[in-house]
Protein backbone atom coordinates (compact mmCIF):
# COMPACT_ATOMS: atom_id res chain seq x y z
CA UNK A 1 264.01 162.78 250.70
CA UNK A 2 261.10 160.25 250.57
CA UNK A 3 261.15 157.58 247.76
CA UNK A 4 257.92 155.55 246.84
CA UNK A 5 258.92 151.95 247.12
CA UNK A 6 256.73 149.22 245.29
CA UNK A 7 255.74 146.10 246.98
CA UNK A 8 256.98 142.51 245.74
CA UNK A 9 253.44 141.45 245.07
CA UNK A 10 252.98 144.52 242.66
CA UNK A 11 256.50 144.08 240.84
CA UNK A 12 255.74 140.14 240.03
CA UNK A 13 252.33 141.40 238.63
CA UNK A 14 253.71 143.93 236.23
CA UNK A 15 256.20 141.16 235.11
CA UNK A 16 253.57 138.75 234.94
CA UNK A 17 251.62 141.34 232.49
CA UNK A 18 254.54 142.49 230.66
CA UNK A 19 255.80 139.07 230.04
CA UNK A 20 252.10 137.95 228.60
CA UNK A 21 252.25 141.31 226.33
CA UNK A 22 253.03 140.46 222.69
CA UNK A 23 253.64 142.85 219.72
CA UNK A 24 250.09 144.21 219.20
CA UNK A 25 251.09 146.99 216.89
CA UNK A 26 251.91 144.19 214.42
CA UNK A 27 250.20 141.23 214.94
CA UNK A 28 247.37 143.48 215.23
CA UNK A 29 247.37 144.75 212.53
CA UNK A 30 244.57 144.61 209.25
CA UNK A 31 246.24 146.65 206.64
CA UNK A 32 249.54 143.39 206.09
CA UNK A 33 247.03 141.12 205.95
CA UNK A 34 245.17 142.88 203.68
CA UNK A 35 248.02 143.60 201.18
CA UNK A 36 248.84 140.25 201.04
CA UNK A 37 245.03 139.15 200.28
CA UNK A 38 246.01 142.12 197.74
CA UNK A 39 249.25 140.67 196.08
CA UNK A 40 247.78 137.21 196.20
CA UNK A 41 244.84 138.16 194.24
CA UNK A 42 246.82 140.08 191.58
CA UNK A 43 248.21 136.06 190.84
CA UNK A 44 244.29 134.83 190.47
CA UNK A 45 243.41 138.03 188.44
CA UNK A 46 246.16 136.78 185.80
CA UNK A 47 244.70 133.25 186.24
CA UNK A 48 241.05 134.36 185.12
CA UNK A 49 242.56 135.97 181.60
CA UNK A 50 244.97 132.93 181.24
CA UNK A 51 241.25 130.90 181.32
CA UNK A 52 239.49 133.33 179.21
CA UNK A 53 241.99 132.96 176.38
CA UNK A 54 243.35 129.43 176.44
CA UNK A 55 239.57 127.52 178.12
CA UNK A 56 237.15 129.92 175.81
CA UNK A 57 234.81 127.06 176.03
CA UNK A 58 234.39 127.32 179.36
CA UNK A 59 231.59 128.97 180.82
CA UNK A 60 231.93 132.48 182.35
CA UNK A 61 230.04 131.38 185.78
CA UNK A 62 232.68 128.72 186.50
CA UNK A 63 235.59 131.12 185.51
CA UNK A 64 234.36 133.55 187.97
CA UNK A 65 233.77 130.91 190.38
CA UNK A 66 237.57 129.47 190.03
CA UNK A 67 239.04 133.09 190.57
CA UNK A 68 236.33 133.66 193.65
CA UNK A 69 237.36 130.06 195.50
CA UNK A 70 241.32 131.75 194.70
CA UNK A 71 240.37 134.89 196.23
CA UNK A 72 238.37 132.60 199.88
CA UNK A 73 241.39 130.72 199.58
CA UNK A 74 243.50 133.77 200.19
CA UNK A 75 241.49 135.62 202.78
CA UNK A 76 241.21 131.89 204.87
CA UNK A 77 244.53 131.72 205.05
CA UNK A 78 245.92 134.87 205.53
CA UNK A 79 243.60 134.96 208.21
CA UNK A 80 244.23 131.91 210.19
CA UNK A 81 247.73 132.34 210.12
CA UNK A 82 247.71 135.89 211.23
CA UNK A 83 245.42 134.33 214.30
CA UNK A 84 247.89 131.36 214.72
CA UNK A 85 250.74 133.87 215.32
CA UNK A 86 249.18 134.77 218.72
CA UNK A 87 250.80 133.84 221.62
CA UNK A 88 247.76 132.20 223.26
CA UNK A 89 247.02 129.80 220.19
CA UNK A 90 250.62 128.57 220.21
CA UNK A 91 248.82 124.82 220.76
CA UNK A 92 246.47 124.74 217.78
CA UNK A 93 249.43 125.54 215.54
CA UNK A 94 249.55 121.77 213.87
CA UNK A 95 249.63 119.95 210.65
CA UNK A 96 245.71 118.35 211.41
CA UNK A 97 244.17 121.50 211.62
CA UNK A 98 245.39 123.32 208.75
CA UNK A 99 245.12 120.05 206.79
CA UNK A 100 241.62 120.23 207.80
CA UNK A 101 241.08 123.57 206.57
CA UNK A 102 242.45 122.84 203.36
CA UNK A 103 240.07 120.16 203.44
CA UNK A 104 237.03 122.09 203.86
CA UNK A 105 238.28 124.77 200.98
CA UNK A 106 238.02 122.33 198.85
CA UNK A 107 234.68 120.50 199.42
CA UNK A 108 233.02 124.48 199.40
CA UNK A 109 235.46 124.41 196.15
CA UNK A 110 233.74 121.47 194.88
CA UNK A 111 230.23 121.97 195.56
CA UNK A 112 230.84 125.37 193.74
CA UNK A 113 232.25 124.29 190.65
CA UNK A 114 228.83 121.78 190.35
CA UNK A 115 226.68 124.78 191.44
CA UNK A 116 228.52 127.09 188.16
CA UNK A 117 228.95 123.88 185.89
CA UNK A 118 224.72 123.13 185.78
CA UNK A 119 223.80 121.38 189.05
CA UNK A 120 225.47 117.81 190.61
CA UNK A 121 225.69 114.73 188.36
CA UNK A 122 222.77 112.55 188.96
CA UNK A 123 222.82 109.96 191.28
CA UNK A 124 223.42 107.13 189.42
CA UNK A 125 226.52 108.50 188.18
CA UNK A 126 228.14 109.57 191.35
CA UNK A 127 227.36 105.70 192.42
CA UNK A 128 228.65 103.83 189.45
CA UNK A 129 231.46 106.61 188.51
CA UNK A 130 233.03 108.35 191.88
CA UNK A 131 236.34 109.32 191.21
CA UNK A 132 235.40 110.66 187.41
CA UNK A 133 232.41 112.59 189.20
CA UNK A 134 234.50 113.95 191.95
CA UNK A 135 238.12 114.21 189.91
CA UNK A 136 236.69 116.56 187.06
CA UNK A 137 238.59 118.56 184.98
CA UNK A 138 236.88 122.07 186.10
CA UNK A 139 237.12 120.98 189.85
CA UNK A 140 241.41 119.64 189.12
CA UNK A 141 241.55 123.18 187.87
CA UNK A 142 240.06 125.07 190.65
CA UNK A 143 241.84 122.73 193.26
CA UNK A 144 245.15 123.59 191.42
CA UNK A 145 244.45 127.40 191.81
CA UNK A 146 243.02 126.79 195.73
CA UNK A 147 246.42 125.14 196.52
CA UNK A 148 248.67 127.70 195.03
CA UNK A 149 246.80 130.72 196.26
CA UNK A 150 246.19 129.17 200.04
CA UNK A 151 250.03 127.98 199.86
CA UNK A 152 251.13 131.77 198.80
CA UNK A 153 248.72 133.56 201.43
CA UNK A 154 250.00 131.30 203.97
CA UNK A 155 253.94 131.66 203.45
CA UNK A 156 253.64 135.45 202.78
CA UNK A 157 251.92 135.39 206.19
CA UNK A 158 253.93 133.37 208.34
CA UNK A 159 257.11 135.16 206.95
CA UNK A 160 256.11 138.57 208.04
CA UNK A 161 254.29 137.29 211.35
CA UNK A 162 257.46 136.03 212.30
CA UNK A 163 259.05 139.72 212.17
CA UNK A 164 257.02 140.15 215.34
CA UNK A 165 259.08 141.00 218.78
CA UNK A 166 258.79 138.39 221.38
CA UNK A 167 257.78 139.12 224.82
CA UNK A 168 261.72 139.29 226.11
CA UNK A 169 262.42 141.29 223.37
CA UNK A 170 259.33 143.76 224.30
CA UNK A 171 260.10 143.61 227.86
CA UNK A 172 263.64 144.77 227.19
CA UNK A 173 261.45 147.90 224.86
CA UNK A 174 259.91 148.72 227.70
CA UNK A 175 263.00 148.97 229.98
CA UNK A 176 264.96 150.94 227.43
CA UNK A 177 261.90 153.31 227.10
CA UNK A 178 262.33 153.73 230.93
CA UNK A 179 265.62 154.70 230.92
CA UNK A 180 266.47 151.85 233.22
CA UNK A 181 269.31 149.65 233.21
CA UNK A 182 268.65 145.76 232.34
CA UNK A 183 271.29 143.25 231.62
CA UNK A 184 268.76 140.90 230.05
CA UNK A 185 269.87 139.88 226.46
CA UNK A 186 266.74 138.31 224.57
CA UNK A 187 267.32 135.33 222.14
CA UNK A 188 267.75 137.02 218.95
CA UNK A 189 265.63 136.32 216.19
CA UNK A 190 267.58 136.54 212.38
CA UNK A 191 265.28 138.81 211.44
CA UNK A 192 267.18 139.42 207.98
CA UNK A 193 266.97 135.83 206.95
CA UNK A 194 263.27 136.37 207.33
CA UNK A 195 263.11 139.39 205.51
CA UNK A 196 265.67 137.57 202.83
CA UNK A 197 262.86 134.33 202.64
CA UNK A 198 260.03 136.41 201.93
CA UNK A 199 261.59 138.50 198.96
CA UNK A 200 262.77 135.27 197.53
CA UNK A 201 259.13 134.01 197.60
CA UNK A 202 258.06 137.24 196.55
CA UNK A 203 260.38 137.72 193.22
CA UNK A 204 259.71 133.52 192.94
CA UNK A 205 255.68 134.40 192.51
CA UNK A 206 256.63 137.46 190.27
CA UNK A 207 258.38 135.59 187.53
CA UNK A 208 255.66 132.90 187.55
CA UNK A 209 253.24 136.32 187.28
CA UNK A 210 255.21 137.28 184.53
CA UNK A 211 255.47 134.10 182.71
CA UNK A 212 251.88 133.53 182.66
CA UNK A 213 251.16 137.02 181.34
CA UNK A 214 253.75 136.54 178.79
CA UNK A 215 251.58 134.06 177.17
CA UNK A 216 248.34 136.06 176.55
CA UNK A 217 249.94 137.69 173.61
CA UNK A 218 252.19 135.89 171.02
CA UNK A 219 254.43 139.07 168.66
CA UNK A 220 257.12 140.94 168.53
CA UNK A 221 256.30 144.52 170.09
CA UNK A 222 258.71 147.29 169.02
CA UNK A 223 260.51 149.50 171.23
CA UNK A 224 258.56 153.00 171.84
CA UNK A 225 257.31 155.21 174.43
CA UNK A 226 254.23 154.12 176.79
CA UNK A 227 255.13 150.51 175.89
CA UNK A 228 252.78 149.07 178.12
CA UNK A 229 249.52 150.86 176.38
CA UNK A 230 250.56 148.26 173.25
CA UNK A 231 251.09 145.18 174.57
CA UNK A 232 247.42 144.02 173.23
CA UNK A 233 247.05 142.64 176.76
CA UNK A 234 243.77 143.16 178.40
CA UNK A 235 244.68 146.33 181.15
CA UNK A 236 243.26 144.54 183.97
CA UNK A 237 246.18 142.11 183.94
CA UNK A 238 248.74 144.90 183.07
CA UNK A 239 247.35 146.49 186.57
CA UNK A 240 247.27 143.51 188.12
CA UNK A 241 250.80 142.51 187.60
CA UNK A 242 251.90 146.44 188.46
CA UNK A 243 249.54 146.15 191.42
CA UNK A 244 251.53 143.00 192.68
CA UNK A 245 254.90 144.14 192.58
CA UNK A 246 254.20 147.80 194.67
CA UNK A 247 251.92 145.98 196.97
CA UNK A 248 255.56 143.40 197.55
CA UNK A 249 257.57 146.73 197.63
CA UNK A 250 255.22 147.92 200.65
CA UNK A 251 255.45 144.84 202.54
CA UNK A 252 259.18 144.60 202.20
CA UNK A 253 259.56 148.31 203.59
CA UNK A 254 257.18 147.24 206.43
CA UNK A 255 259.54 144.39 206.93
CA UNK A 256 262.73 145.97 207.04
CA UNK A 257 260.98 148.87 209.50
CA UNK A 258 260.34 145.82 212.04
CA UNK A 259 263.87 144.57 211.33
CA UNK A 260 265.05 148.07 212.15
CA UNK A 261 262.85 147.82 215.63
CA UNK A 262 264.33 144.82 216.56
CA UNK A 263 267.41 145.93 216.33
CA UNK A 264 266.99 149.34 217.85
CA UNK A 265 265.62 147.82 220.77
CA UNK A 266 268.10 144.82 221.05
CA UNK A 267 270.99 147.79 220.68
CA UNK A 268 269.05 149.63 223.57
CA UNK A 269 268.46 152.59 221.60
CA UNK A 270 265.59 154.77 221.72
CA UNK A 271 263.44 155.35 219.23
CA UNK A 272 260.77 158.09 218.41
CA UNK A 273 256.93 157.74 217.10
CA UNK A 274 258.02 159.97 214.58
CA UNK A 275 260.12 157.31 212.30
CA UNK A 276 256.96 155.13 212.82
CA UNK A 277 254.21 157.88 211.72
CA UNK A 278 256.33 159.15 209.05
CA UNK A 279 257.75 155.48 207.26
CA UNK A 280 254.68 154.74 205.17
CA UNK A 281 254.57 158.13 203.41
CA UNK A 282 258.48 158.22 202.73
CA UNK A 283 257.80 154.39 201.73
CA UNK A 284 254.63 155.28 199.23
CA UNK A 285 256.61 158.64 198.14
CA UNK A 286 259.60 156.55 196.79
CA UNK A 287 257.22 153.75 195.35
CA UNK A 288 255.41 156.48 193.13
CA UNK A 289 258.70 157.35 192.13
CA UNK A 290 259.68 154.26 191.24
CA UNK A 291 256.27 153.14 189.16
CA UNK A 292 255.97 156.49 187.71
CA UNK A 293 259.43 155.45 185.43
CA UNK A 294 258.53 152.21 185.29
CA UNK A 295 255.55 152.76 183.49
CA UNK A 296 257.09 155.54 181.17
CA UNK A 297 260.39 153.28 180.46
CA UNK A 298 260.97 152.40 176.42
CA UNK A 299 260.21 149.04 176.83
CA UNK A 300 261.20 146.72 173.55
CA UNK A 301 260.38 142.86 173.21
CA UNK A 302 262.33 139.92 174.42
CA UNK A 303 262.38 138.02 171.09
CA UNK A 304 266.29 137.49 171.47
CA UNK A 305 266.26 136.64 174.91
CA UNK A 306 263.67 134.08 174.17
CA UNK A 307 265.58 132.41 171.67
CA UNK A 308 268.59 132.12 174.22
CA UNK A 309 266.29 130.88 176.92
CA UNK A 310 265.10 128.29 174.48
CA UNK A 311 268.72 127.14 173.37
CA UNK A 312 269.03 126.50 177.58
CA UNK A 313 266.37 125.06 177.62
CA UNK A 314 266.86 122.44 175.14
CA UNK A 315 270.77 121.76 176.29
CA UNK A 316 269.40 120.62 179.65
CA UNK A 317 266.84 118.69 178.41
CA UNK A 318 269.34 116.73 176.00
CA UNK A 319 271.83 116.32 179.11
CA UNK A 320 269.39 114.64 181.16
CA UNK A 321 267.85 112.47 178.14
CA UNK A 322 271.59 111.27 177.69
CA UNK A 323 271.54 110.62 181.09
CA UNK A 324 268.63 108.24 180.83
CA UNK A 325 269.82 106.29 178.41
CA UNK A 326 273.83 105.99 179.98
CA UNK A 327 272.31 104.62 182.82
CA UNK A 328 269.64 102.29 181.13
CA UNK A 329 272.63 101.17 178.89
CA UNK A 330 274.55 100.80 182.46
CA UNK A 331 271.57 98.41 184.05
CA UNK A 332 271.18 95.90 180.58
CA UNK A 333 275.24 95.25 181.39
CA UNK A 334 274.64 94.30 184.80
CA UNK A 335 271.97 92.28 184.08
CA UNK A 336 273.39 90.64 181.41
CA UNK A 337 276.12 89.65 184.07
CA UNK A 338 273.91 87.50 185.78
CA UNK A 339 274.11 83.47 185.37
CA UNK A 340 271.01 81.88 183.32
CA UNK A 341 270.39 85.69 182.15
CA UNK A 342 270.67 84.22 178.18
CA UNK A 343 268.84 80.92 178.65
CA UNK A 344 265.37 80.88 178.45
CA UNK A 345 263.31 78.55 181.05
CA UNK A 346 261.21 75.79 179.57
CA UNK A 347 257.31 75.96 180.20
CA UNK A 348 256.26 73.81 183.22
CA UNK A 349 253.79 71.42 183.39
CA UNK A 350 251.12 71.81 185.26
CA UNK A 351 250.70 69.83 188.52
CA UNK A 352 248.39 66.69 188.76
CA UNK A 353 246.12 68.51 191.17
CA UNK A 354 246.11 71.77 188.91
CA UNK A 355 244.33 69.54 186.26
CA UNK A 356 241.80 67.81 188.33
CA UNK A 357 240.93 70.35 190.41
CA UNK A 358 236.98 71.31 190.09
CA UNK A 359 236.19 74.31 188.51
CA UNK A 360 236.15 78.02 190.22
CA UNK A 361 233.22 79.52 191.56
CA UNK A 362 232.06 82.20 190.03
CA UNK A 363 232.39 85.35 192.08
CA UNK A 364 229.84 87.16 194.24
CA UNK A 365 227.87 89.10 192.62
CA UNK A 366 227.82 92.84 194.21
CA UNK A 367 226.46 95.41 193.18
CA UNK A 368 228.12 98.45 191.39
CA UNK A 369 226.61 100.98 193.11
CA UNK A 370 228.39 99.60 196.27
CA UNK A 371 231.86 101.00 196.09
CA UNK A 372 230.33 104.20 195.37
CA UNK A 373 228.02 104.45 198.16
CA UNK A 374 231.33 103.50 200.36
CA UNK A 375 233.11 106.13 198.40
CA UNK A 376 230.82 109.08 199.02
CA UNK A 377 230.63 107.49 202.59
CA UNK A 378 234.07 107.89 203.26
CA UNK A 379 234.34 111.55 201.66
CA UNK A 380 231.42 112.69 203.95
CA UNK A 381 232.87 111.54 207.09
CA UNK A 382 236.13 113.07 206.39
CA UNK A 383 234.50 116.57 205.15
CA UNK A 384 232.88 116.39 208.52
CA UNK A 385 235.90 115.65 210.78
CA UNK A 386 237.47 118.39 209.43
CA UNK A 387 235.04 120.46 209.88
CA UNK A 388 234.97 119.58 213.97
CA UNK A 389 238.62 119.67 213.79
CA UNK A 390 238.76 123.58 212.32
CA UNK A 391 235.77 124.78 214.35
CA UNK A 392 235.80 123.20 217.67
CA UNK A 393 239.65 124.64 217.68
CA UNK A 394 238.43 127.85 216.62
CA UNK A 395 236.52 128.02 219.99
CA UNK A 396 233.59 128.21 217.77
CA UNK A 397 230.41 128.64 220.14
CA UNK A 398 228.17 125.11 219.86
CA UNK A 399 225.97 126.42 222.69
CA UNK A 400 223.06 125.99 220.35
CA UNK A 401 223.89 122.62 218.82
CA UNK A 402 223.87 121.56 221.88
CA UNK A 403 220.80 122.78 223.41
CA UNK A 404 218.94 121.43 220.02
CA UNK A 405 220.54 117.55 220.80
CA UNK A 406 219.44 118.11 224.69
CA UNK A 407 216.18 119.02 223.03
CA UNK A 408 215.31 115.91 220.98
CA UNK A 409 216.86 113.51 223.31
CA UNK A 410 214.18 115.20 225.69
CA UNK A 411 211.34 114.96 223.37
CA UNK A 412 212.52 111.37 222.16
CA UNK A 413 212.52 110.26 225.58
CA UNK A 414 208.75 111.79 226.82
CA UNK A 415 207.88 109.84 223.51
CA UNK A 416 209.68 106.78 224.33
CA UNK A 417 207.99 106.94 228.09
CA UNK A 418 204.77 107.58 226.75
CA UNK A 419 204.85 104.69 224.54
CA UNK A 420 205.59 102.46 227.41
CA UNK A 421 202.97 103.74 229.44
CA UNK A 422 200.55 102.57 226.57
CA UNK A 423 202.09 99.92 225.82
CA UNK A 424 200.56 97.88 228.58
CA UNK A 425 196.94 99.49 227.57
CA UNK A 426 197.30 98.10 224.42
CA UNK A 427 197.71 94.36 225.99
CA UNK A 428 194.62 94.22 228.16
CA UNK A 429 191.52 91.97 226.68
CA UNK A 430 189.06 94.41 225.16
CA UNK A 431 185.48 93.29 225.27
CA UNK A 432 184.42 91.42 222.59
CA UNK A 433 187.25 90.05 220.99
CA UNK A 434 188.05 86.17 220.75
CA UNK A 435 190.81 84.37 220.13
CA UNK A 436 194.18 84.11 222.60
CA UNK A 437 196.43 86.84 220.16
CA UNK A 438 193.43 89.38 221.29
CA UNK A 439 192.84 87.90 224.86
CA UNK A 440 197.11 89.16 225.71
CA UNK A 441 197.45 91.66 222.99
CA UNK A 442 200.44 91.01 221.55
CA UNK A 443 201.95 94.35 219.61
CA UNK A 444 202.13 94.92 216.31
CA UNK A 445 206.30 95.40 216.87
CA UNK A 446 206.85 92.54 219.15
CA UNK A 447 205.19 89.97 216.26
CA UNK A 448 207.02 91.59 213.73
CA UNK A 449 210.64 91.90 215.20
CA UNK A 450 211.35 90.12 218.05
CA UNK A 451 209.17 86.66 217.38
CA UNK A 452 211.11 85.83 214.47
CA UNK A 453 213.70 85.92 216.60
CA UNK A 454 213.35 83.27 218.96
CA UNK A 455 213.30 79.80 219.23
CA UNK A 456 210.13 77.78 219.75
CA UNK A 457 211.63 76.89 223.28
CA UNK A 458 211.45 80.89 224.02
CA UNK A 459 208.43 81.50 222.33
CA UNK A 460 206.45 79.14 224.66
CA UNK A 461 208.26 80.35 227.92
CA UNK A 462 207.59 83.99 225.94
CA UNK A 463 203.18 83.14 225.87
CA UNK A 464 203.40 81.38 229.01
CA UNK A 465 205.00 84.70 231.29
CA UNK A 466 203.39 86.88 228.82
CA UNK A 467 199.99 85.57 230.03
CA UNK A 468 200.92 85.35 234.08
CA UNK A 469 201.89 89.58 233.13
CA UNK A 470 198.58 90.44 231.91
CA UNK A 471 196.60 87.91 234.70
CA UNK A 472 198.85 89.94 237.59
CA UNK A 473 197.29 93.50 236.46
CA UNK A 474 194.11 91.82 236.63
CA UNK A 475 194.43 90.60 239.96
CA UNK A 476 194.84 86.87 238.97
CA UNK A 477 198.23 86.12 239.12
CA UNK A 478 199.49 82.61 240.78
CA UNK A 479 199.57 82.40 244.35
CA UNK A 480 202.70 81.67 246.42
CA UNK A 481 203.47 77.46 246.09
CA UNK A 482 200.81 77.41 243.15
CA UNK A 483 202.32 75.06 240.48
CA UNK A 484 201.55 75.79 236.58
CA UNK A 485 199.07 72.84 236.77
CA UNK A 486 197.28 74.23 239.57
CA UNK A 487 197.11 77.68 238.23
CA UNK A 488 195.32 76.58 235.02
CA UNK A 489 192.11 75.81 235.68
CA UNK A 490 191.72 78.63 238.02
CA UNK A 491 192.45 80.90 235.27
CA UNK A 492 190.06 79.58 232.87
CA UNK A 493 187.70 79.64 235.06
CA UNK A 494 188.16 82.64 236.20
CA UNK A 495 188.87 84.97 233.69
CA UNK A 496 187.69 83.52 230.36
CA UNK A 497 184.55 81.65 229.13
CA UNK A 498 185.29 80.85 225.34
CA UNK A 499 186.25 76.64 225.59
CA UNK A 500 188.42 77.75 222.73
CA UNK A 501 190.50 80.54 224.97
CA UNK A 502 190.15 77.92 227.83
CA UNK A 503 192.01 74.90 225.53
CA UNK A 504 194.53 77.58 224.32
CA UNK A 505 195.35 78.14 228.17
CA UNK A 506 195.70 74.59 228.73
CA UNK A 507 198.11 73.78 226.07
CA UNK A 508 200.10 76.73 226.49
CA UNK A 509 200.42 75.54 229.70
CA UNK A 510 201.08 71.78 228.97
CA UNK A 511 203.75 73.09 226.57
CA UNK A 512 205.29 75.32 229.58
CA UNK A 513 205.74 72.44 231.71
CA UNK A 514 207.30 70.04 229.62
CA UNK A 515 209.68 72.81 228.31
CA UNK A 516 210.43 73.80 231.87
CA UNK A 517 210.59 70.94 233.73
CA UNK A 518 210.63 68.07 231.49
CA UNK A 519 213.89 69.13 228.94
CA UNK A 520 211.15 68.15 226.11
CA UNK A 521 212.09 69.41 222.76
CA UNK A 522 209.38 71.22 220.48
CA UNK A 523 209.80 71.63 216.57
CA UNK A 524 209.01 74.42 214.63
C-alpha cells in the first residue's frame, strides 16, 4: 500500500495560506452593503418630505442637495467600513482617519449647499463674518442629516461585518469539510449579541422613521381597508418607510444565516451549498408574505394612544422640573449656612496708585478682516490634512503629484541657474555708460532688497569687493602682497578714464581702508 506523504515545507505553506484566508463570501460581498445604502436612504427620503412641508421656503436645489450629501454620506461610509473590515487594513482602523473623513463630507457638504443656495458670500463677508458665513442655517441642516446618515451607515456596517468568521474559525471549516480530526477550539465570537445590537439599532431608526412620518399629516384617519392609500401622505414616503423595514428584515435573515455558520462550523457539523443557495428565496418568500398583510391590514389612527403618550410625557417632564427646583431650594440652604452670607461688604476705596495712575492706552488698532483671514486659514489647513490623512491611507496612487513637483522644482532650478549665469553679464561695464552704479552694474534686486539691509559699514566693504569681483573677470584683480592703496591707482589707470569714475575709485577705497583697518565709524 503506498501513501503520498507531504513535505514539512508544503504543510507550513498551506497553513500559512489558510491562516491569511478570511471570509470572502461575506466580506466580499456588494449586495449588504448595498441594502444598507438602501435602508439608510429610505431615512433621507423621509427627510426630503419632512423639508418640503415644514421649510417650503426653501429652495428645491438645496433640498435635493441636502438629501444627495445624505445619500454620499451613506455610500462613504458603508464603504469604508466594509474595506476596514479586511484583515490587511486592521492598522488604518483609527479614530484620525475616520474623523478625517467626516471632515471632508462636510467641506464637499458645505461647498454644495453655497453652490444650491446662489454662489459663496462675497469676500468681505466671509472676512468680517466667519462663523455666521460658515455656521448657516441650510449648511447646520445638511451637517445634521450628514452626521446621522454617516453614523447609521457606519453602525449598520460594522455590526454585520463583525458576523464575519475569523481565520481560526475558517481554518477549523476547512478541516471539518475534510473530514479530518482537529482539536483546535477557535475563540468564539457572541455572534447573537451582534445580531441582538443591530436589530436594536435597526427598530431604534424605525421609530424615529415613523415619528417623522407621523408628522406630515395632522387628522384622525378612520379605520378601513387599504388604510395606507388614505393617509394623505405623499406615496414616496409610504414606500420609503415599507422599503426600510423589508430591506432590515433581509439583513437580519442574512445575519442569523452567518450566526447559523458559525455555529455549524464551531459544532463541527457539515453543512451543504444547498441551505446557502436556497436561504434568500425562503427569506424573500416569507417577507412577501409578511408585507403582503401588512399592507392589506385595517389600520385605524392612534388618536388615543397619542393622548396617553402625551399624559407620559408631561408626568416626566413635571418630575424632573420638581427636581430642579428641590435641589435649587437645597443649594440657597447651604449657602445661606455660610458665615458673612447676610452681610453685605462695603465698597472699597480705591488705592492711591489706582487714582494717579496715567491714563490707558488705547488699543491697537487691527484690522477686522484679520481674524477672518486666520479663520479661513485655519479651516483650509485642516480640510487639507484630512484630506492627506484619508487618501494617503487609502494607498491612493500620488505617482503623478509627484512627478508634477519633480517637474517644477526642475524647471525652477534651470531658471534659477540660468539667472545666475546672467547675472554676472548683467554686471560688466557696457560701453558708453558713465557713472560708478553703471561701471559694476549693480542689479535691479540687489538695490532694492538687500541694500536696505545693511549697514553703511557693509555697504562700503559690499562696493569695495563688489568692484575687486568685476576687476578679477577682467583680468585686473590685485596682485599677491598688493595693499588697497597700491591697487588704486593701478585700477584707474587701467581700466577707466572718466576723473569722475577715477575719484569714485579712490574714495571707495579711502572709505575701505579706514573701515577695515582703521575701526573708523561712517554715518548714514
Amino acid at each position: 500500500m503506498h501513501t503520498e506523504q507531504t513535505s514539512a515545507p508544503e504543510v507550513i505553506d498551506q497553513q500559512v495560506a489558510i491562516a491569511e484566508q478570511y471570509d470572502r463570501p461575506w466580506l466580499g460581498s456588494l449586495l449588504r452593503p448595498l441594502l444598507i445604502v438602501l435602508m439608510v436612504g429610505c431615512v433621507d427620503v423621509v427627510v426630503l418630505a419632512f423639508l418640503r412641508q415644514y421649510a417650503s421656503g426653501m429652495p428645491g436645489a438645496l433640498q435635493w442637495t441636502i438629501w444627495g450629501m445624505g445619500m454620499v454620506a451613506a455610500i462613504v461610509g458603508c464603504t469604508t467600513t466594509t474595506w476596514l473590515a479586511l484583515p490587511d487594513q486592521r492598522l488604518r482602523r483609527s479614530i484620525g482617519y475616520r474623523a478625517a473623513e467626516l471632515t471632508l463630507l462636510l467641506a464637499v457638504a458645505r461647498i454644495a449647499v453655497w453652490l444650491s443656495s446662489g454662489g459663496p458670500p462675497a469676500l468681505t463677508v466671509a472676512l468680517n463674518q466667519p462663523l455666521t458665513v460658515l455656521l448657516d442655517g441650510p449648511f447646520l441642516l445638511a451637517a445634521v442629516t450628514i452626521l446621522f446618515t454617516w453614523f447609521a451607515a457606519v453602525d449598520f456596517t460594522d455590526d454585520l461585518a463583525q458576523l464575519a468568521l475569523q481565520p481560526d474559525e475558517i481554518w477549523l471549516g476547512r478541516q471539518v469539510s475534510l473530514l479530518t480530526m482537529d482539536t483546535t477550539r477557535p475563540a468564539q465570537t457572541d455572534r447573537s449579541t451582534l445580531l441582538r445590537r443591530f436589530v436594536g439599532r435597526w427598530v431604534g431608526w424605525g421609530i424615529f422613521l415613523i415619528v417623522i412620518t407621523s408628522t406630515l399629516r395632522l387628522g384622525i384617519t378612520r379605520t378601513g381597508f387599504w388604510t395606507l392609500a388614505h393617509q394623505d401622505i405623499h406615496p414616496g414616503v409610504i414606500g420609503a418607510v415599507i422599503l426600510y423595514y423589508l430591506t432590515g428584515l433581509i439583513l437580519i435573515s442574512q445575519g442569523q444565516l452567518a450566526v447559523l455558520r458559525a455555529r455549524w462550523i464551531l459544532d463541527r457539523l457539515p453543512s451543504t451549498a444547498a441551505i446557502f443557495r436556497n436561504w434568500p428565496v425562503y427569506t424573500l418568500v416569507l417577507l412577501a408574505i409578511i408585507a403582503g398583510i401588512a399592507v392589506v391590514m385595517p389600520l385605524g389612527d392612534t388618536f388615543l394612544i397619542s393622548q396617553v403618550l402625551t399624559l407620559l410625557l408631561d408626568i416626566l417632564f413635571s418630575a424632573i422640573f420638581l427636581l430642579f427646583r428641590l435641589v435649587s431650594v437645597l443649594l440657597l440652604f447651604l449657602l445661606s449656612l455660610l458665615p458673612h452670607s447676610g452681610q453685605t461688604l462695603a465698597p472699597r476705596r480705591a488705592p492711591l496708585e489706582q487714582e494717579l495712575a496715567p491714563p490707558a492706552v488705547g488699543p491697537v488698532a487691527i484690522p477686522p478682516w484679520l481674524g477672518g483671514a486666520l479663520f479661513w486659514t485655519s479651516i483650509l489647513l485642516l480640510i487639507a490634512y484630512a484630506a492627506y490623512i484619508y487618501f494617503s491611507e487609502k494607498e491612493t496612487s500620488l505617482r503623478w503629484l509627484h512627478r508634477l513637483w519633480a517637474l517644477l522644482r526642475q524647471r525652477w532650478w534651470a531658471l534659477w541657474s540660468s539667472w545666475r549665469q546672467w547675472r554676472p553679464m548683467g554686471r560688466l561695464p557696457r560701453e558708453g555708460g558713465s557713472g560708478a552704479g553703471k561701471a559694476f552694474g549693480r542689479s535691479w534686486l540687489r538695490d532694492r532688497i538687500r541694500w536696505r539691509w545693511l549697514t553703511p559699514l557693509q555697504q562700503i566693504r559690499y562696493l569695495y569687493f563688489q568692484m575687486l569681483e568685476v576687476a578679477a573677470r577682467h583680468d585686473l584683480g590685485r596682485k599677491p602682497g598688493e595693499t588697497p592703496v597700491q591697487y588704486a591707482p593701478r585700477l584707474r589707470q587701467e581700466l577707466v578714464a572718466d576723473g569722475e569714475d577715477g575719484d569714485a575709485i579712490d574714495a571707495l577705497t579711502e572709505a575701505f581702508v579706514r573701515v577695515r583697518y582703521a575701526n573708523a565709524t561712517v554715518n548714514a
